[in-house]
PDB file of N, CA and C in Angstrom:
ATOM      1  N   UNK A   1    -149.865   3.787 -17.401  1.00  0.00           N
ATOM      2  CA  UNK A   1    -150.586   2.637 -16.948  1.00  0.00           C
ATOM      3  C   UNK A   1    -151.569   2.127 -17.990  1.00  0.00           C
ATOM      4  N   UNK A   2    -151.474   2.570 -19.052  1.00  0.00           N
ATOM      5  CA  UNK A   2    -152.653   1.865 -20.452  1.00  0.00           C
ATOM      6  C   UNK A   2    -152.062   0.816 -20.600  1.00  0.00           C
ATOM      7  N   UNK A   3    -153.111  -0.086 -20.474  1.00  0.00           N
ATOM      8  CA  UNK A   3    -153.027  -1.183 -21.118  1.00  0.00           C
ATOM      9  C   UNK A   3    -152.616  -2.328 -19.885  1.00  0.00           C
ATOM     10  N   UNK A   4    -152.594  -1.610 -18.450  1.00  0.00           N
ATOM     11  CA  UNK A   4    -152.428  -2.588 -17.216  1.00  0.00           C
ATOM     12  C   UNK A   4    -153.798  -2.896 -17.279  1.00  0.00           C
ATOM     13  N   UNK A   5    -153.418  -4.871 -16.790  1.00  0.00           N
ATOM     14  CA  UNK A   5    -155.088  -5.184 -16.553  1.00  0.00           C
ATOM     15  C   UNK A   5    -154.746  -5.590 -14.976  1.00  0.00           C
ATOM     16  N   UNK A   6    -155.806  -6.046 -14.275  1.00  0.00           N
ATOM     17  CA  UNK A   6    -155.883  -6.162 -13.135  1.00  0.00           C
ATOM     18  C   UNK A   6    -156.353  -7.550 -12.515  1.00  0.00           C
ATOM     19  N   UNK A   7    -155.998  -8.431 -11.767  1.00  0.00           N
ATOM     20  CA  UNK A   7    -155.768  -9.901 -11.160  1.00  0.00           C
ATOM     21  C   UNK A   7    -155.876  -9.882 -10.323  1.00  0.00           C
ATOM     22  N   UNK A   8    -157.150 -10.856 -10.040  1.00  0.00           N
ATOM     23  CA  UNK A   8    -157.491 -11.186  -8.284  1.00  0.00           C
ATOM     24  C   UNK A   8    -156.736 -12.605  -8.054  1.00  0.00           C
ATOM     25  N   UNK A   9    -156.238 -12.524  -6.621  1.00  0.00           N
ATOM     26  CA  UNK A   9    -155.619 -13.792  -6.007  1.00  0.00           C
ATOM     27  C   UNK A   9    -157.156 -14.008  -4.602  1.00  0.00           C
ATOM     28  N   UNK A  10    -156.990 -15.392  -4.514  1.00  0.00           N
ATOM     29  CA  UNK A  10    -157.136 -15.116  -3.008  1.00  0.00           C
ATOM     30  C   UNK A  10    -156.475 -16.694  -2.339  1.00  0.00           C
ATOM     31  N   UNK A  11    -156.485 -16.278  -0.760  1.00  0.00           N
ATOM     32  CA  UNK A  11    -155.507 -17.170  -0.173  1.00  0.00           C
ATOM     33  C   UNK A  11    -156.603 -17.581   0.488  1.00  0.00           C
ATOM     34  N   UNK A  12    -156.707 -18.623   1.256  1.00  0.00           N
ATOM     35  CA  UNK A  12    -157.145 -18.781   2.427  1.00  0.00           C
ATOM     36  C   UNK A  12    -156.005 -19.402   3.417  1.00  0.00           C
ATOM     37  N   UNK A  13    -156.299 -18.545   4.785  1.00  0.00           N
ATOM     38  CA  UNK A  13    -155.035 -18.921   5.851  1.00  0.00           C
ATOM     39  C   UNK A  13    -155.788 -18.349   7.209  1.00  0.00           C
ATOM     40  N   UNK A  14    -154.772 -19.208   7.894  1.00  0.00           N
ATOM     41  CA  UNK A  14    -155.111 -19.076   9.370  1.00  0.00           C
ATOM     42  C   UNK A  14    -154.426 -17.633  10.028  1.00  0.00           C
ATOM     43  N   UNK A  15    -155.769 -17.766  10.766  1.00  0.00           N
ATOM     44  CA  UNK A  15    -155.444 -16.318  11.445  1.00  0.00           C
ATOM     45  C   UNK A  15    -153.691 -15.392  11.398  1.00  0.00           C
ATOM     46  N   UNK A  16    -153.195 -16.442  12.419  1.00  0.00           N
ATOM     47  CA  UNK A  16    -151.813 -16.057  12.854  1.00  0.00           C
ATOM     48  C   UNK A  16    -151.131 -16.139  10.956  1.00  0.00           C
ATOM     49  N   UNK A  17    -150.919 -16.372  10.186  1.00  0.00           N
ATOM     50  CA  UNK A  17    -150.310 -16.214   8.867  1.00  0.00           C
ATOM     51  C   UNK A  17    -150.953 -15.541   7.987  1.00  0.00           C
ATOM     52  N   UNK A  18    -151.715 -14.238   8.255  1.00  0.00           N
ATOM     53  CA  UNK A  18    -151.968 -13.157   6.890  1.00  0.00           C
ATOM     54  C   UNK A  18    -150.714 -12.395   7.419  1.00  0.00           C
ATOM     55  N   UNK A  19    -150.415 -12.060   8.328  1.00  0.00           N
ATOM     56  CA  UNK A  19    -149.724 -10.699   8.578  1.00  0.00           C
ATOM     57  C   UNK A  19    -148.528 -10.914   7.628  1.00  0.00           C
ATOM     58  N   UNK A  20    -148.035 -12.187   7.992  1.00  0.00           N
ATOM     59  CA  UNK A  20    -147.130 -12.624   7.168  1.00  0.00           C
ATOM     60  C   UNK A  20    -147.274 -12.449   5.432  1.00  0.00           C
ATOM     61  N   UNK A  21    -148.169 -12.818   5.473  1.00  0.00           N
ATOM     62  CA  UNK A  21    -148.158 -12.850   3.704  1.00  0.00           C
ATOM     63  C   UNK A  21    -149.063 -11.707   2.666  1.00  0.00           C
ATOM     64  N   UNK A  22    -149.452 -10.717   4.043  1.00  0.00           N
ATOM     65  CA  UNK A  22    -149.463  -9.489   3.442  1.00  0.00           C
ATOM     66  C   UNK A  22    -148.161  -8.947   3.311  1.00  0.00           C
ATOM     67  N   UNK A  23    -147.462  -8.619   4.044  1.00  0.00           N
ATOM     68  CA  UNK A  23    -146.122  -7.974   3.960  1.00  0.00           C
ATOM     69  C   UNK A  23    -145.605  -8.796   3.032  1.00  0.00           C
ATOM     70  N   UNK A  24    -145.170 -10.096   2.610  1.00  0.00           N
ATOM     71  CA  UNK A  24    -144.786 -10.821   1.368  1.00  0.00           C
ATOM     72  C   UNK A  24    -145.495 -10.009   0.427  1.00  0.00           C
ATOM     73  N   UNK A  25    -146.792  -9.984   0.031  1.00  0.00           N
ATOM     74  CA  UNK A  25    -147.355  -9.515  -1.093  1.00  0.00           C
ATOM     75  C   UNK A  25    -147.069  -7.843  -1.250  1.00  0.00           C
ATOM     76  N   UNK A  26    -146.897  -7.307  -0.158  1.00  0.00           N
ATOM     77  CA  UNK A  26    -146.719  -6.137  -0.499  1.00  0.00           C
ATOM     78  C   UNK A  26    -145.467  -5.758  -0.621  1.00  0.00           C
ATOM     79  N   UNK A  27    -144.317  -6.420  -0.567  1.00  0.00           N
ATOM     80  CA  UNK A  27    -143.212  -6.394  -0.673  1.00  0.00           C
ATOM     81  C   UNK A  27    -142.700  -6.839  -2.368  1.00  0.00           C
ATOM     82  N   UNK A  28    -143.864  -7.353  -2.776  1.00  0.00           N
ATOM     83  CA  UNK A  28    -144.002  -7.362  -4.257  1.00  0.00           C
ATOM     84  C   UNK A  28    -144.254  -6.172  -5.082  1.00  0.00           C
ATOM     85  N   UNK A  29    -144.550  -5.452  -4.466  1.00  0.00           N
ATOM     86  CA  UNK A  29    -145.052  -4.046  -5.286  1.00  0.00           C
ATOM     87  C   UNK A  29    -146.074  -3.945  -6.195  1.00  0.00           C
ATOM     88  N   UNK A  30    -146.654  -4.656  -6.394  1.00  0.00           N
ATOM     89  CA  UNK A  30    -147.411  -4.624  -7.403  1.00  0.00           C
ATOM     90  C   UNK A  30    -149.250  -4.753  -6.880  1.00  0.00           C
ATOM     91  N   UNK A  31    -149.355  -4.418  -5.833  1.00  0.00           N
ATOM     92  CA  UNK A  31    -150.421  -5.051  -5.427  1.00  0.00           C
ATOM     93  C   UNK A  31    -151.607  -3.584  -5.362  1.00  0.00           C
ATOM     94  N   UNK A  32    -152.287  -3.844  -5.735  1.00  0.00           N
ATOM     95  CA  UNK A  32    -153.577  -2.463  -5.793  1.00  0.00           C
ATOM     96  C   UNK A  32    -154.360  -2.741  -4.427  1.00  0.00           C
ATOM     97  N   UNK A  33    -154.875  -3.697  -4.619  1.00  0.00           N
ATOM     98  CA  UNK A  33    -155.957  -3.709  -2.904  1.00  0.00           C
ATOM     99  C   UNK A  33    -155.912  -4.872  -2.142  1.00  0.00           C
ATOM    100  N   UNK A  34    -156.101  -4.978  -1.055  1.00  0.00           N
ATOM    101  CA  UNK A  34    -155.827  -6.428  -0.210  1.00  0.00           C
ATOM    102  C   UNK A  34    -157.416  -6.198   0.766  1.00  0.00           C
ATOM    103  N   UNK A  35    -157.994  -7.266   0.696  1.00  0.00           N
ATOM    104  CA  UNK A  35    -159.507  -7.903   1.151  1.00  0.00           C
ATOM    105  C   UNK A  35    -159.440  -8.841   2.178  1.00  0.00           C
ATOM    106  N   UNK A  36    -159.729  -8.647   3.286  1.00  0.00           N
ATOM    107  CA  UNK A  36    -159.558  -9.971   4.234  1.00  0.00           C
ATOM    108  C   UNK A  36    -161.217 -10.156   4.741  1.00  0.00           C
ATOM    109  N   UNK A  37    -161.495 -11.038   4.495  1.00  0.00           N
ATOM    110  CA  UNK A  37    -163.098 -11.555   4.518  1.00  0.00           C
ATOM    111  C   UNK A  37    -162.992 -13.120   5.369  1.00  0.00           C
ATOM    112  N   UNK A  38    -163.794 -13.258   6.063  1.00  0.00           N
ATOM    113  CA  UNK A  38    -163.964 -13.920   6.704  1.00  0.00           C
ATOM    114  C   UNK A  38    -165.017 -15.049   6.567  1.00  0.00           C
ATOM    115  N   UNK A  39    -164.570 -16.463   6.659  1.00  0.00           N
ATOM    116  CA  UNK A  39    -165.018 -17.439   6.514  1.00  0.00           C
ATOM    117  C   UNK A  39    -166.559 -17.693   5.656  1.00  0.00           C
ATOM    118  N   UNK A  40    -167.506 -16.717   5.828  1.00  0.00           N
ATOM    119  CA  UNK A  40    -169.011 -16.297   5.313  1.00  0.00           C
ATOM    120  C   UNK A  40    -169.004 -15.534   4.590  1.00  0.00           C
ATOM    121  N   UNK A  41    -167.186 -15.004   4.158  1.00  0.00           N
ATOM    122  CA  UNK A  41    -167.137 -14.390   2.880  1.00  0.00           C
ATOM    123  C   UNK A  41    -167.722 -12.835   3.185  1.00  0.00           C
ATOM    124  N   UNK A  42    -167.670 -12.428   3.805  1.00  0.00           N
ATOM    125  CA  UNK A  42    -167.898 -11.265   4.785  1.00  0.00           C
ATOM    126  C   UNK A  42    -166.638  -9.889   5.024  1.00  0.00           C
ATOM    127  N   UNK A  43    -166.711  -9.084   4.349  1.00  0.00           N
ATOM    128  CA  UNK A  43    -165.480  -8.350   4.050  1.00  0.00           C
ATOM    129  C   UNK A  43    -165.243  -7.893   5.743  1.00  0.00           C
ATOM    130  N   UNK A  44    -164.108  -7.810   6.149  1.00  0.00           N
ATOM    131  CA  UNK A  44    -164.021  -7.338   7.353  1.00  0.00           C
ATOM    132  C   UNK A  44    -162.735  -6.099   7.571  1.00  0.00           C
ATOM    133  N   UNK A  45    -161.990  -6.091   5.892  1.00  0.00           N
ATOM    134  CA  UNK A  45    -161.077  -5.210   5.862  1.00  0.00           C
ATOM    135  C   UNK A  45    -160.781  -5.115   4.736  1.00  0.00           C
ATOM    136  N   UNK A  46    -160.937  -3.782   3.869  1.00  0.00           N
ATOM    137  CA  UNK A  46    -160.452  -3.431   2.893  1.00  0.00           C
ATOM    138  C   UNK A  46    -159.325  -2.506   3.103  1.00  0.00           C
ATOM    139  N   UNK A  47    -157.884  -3.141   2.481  1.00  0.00           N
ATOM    140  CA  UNK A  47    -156.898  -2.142   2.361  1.00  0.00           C
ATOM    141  C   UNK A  47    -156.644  -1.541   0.971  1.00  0.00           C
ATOM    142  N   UNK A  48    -156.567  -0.284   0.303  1.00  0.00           N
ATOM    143  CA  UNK A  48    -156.108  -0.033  -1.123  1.00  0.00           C
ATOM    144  C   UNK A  48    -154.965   0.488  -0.973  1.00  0.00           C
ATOM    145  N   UNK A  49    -154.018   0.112  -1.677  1.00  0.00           N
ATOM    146  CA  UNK A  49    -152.770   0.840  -1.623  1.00  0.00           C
ATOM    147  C   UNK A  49    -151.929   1.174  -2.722  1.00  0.00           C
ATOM    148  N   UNK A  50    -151.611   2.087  -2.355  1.00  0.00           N
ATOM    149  CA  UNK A  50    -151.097   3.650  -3.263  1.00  0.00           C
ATOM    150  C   UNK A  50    -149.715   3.413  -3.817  1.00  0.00           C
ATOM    151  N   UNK A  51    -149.015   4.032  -4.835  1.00  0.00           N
ATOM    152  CA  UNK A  51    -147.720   3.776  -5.082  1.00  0.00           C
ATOM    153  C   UNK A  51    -146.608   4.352  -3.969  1.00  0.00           C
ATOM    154  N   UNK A  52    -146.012   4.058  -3.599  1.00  0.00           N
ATOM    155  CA  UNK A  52    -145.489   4.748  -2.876  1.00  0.00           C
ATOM    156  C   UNK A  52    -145.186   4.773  -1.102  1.00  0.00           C
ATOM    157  N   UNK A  53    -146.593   3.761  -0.668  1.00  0.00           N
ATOM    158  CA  UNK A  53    -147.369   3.472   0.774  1.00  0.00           C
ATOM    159  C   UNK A  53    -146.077   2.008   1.145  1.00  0.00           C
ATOM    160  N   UNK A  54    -145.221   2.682   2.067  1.00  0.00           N
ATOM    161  CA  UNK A  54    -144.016   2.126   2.614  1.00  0.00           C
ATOM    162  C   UNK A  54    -143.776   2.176   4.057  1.00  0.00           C
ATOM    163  N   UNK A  55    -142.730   1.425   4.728  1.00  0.00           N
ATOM    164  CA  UNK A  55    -142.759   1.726   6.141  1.00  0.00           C
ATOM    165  C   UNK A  55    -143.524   1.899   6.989  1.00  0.00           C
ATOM    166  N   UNK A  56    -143.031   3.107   7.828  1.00  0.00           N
ATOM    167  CA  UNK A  56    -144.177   3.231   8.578  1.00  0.00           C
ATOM    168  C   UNK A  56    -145.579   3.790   8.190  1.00  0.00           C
ATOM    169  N   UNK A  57    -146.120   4.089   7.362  1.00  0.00           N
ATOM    170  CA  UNK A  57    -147.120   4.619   6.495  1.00  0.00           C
ATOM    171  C   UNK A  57    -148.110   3.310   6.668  1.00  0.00           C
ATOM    172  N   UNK A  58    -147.561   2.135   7.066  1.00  0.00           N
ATOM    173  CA  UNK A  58    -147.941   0.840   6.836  1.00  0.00           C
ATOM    174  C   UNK A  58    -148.621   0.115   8.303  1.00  0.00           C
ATOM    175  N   UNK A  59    -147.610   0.649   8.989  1.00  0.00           N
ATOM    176  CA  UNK A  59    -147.704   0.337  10.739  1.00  0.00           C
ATOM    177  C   UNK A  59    -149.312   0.065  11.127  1.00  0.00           C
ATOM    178  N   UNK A  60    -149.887   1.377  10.574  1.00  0.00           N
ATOM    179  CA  UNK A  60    -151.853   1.149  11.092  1.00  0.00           C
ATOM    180  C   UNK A  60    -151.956   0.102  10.166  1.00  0.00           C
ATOM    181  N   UNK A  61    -151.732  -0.262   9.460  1.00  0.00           N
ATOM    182  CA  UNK A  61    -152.371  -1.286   8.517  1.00  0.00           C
ATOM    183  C   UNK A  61    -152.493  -2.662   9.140  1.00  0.00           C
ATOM    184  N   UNK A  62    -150.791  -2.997   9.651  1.00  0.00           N
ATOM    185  CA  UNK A  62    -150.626  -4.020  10.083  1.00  0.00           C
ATOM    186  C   UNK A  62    -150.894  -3.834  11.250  1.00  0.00           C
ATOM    187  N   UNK A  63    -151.322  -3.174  11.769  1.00  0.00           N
ATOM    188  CA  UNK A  63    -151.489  -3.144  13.322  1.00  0.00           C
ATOM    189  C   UNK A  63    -153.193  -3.575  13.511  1.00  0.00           C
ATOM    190  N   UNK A  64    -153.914  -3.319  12.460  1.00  0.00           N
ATOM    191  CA  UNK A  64    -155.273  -3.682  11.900  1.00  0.00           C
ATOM    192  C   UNK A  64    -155.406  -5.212  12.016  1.00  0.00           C
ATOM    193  N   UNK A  65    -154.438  -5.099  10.962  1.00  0.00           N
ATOM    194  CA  UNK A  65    -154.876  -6.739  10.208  1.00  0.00           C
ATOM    195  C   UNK A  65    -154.185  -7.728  11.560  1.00  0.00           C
ATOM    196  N   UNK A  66    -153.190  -7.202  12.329  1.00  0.00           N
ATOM    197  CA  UNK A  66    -152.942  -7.746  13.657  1.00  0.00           C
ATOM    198  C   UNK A  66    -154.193  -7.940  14.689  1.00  0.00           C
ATOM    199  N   UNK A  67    -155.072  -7.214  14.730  1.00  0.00           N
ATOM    200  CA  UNK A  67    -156.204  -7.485  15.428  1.00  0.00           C
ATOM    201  C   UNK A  67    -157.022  -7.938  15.222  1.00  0.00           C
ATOM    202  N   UNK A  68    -157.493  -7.968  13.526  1.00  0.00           N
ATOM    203  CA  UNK A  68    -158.527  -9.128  13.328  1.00  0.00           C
ATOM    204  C   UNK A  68    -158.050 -10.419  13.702  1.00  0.00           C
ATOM    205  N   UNK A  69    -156.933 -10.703  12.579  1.00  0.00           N
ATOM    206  CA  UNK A  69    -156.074 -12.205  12.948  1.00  0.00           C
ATOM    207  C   UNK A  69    -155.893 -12.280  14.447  1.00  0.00           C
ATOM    208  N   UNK A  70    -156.193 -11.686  15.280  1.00  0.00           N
ATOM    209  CA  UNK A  70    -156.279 -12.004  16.901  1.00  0.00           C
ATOM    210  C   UNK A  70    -157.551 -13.099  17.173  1.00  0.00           C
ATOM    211  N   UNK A  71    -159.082 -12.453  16.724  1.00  0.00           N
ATOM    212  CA  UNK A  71    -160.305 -13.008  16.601  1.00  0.00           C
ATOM    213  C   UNK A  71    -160.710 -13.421  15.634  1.00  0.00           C
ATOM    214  N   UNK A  72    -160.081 -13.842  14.473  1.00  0.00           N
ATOM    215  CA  UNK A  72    -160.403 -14.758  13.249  1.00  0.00           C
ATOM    216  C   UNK A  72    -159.856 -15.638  13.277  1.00  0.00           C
ATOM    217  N   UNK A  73    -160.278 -16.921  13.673  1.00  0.00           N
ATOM    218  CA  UNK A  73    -159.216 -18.300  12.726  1.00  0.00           C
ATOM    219  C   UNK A  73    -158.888 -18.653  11.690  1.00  0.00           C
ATOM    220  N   UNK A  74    -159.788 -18.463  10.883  1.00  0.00           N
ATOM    221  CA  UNK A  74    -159.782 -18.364   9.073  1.00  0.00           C
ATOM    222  C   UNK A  74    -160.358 -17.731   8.607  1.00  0.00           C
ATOM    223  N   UNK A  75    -159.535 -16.860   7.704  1.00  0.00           N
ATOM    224  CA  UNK A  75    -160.071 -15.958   6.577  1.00  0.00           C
ATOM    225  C   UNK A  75    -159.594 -15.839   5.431  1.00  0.00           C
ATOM    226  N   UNK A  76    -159.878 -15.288   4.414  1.00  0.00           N
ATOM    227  CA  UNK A  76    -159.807 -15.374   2.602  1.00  0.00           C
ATOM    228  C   UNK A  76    -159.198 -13.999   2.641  1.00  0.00           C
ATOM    229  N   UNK A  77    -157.915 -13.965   1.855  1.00  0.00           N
ATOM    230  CA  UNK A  77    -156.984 -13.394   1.779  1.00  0.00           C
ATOM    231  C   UNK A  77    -156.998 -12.694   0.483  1.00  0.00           C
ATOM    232  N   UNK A  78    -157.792 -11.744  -0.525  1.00  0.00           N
ATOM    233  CA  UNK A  78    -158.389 -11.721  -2.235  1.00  0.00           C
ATOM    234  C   UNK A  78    -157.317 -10.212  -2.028  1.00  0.00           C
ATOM    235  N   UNK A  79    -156.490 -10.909  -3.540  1.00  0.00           N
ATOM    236  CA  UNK A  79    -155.719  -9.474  -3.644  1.00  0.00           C
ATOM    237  C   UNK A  79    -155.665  -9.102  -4.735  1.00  0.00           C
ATOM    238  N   UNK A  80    -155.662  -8.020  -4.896  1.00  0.00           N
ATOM    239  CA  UNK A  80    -155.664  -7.297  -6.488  1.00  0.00           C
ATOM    240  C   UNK A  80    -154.427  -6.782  -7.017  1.00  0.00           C
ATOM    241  N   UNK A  81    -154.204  -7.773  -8.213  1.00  0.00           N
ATOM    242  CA  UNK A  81    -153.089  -7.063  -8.799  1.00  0.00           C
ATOM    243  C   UNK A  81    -152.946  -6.439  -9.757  1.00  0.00           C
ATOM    244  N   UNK A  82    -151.879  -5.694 -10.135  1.00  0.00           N
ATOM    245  CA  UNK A  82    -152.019  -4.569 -11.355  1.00  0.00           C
ATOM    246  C   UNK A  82    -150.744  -5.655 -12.005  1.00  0.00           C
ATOM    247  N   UNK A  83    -150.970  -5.806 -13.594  1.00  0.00           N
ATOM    248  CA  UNK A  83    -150.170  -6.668 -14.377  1.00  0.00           C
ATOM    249  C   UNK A  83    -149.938  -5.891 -15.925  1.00  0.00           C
ATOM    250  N   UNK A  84    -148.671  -5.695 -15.986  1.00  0.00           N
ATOM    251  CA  UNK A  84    -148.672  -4.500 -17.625  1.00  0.00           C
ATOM    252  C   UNK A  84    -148.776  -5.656 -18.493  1.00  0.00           C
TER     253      UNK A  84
END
């Protein structure tokens, strides 16, 4: 991993569409941490994820980020990527 640098994204989206585009992003593989902060910029979920963190390993995650996006309408979507 020398010489990987590291890249923040962030999205902003409505509630009902992170779940979605976490699993997109993490289906990229490449992703180190996912941040869902809320409108005041207010962290309300830090996920870090590991090489390897697949399937069901994943289930609490999304089952998480399923419940904020229940009581959030909009939130900032900041993801970290690892880039060789």
């Amino acid at each position: 991993m020398d010489g990987d640098r590291t890249r923040t994204e962030e999205f902003k989206l409505e509630g009902g569409k992170v779940l979605d585009k976490i699993k997109e992003l993490i289906h990229q593989g490449n992703i180190r941490r996912i941040t869902l902060k809320n409108e005041e910029g207010k962290t309300l979920i830090e996920i870090p994820l590991t090489l390897g963190l697949v399937g069901a390993a994943l289930l609490p995650v999304f089952a998480a980020v399923g419940a904020i996006a229940a009581v959030v309408t909009r939130m900032t979507l900041v993801v970290e990527k690892t880039e060789p």
